[in-house]
C-alpha atoms as a PDB file:
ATOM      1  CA  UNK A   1     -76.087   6.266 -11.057  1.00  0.00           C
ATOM      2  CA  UNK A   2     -77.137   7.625 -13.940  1.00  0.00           C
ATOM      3  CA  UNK A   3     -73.990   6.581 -16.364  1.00  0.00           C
ATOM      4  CA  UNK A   4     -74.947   2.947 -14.491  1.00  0.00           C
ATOM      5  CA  UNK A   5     -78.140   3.463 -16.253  1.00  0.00           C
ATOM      6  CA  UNK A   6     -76.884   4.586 -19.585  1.00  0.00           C
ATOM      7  CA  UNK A   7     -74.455   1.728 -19.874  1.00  0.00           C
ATOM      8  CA  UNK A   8     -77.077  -0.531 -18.909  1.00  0.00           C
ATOM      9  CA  UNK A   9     -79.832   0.864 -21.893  1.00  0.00           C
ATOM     10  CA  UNK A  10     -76.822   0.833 -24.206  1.00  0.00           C
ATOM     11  CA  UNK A  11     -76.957   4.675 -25.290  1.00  0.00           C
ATOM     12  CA  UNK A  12     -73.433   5.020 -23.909  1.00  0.00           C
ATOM     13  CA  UNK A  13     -70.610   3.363 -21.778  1.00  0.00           C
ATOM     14  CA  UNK A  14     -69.774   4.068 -18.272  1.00  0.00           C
ATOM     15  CA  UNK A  15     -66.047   5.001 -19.197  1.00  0.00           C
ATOM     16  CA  UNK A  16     -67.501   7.179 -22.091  1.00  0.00           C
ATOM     17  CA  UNK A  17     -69.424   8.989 -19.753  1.00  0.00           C
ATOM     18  CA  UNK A  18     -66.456   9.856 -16.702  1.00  0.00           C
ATOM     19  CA  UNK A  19     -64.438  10.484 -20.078  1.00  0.00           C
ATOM     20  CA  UNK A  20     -67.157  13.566 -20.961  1.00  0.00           C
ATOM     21  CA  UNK A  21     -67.913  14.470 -17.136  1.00  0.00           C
ATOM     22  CA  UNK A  22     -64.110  15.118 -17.040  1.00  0.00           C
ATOM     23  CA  UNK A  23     -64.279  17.525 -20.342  1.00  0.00           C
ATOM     24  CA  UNK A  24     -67.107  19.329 -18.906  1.00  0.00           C
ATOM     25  CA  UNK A  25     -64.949  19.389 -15.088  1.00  0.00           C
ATOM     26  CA  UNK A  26     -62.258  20.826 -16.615  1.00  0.00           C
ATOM     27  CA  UNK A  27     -64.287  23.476 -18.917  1.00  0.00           C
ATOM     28  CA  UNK A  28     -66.056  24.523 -15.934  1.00  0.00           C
ATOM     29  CA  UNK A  29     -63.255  25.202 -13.519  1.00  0.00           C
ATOM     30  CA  UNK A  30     -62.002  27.574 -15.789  1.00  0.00           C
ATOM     31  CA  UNK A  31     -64.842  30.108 -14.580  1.00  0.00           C
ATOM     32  CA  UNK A  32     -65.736  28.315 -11.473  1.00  0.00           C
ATOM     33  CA  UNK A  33     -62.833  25.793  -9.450  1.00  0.00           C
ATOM     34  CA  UNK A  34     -64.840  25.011  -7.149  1.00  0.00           C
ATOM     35  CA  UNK A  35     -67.693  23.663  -9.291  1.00  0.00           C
ATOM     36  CA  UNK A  36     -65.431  22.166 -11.876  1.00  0.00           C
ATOM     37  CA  UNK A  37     -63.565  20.443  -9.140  1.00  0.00           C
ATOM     38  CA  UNK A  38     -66.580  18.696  -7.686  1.00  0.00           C
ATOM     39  CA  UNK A  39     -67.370  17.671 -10.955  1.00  0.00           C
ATOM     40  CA  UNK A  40     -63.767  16.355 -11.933  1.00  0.00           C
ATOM     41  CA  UNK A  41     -64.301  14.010  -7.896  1.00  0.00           C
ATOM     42  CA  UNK A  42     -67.589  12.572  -9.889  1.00  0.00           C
ATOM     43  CA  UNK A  43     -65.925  12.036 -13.333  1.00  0.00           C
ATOM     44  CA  UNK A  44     -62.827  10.279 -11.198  1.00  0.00           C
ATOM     45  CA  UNK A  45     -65.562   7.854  -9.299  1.00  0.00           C
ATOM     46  CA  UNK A  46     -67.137   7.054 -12.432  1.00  0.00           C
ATOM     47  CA  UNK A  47     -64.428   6.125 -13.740  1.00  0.00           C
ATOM     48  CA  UNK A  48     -63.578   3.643 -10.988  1.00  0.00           C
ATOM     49  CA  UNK A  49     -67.056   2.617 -11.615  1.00  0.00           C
ATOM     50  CA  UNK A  50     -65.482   1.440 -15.237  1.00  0.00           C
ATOM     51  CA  UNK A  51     -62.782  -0.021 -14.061  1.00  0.00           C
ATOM     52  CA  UNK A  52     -64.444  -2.253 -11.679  1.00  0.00           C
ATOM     53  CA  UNK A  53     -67.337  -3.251 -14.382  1.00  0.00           C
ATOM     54  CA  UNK A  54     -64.648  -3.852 -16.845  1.00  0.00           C
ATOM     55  CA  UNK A  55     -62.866  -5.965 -14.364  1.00  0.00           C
ATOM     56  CA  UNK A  56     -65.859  -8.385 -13.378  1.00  0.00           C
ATOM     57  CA  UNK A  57     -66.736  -8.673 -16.982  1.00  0.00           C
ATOM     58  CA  UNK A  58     -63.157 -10.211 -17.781  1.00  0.00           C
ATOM     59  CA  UNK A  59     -63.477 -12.582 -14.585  1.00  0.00           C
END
């Protein structure tokens, strides 16, 4: 929800954000897994978030 909301006040795009979330997944699992795995499963729906915006923009 809240990358929605970012994209939607221009500060940044949706795929920019699952792009960062993913960084910060895969920084975190190196002390915790379990946390950075969690956080990789939100940067992955995020991005399918993208994808389907992207896709109903083209038409």
């Amino acid at each position: 929800m809240f990358a929605t909301l970012l994209a939607r006040q221009g500060i940044a795009e949706t795929g920019e954000v699952a792009n960062l979330l993913g960084i910060y997944a895969v920084a975190t699992s190196e002390v915790h897994n379990e946390e950075g795995m969690i956080l990789g499963c939100w940067a992955a729906m995020i991005r399918d978030i993208a994808e389907q915006q992207r896709i109903a923009v083209r038409g």
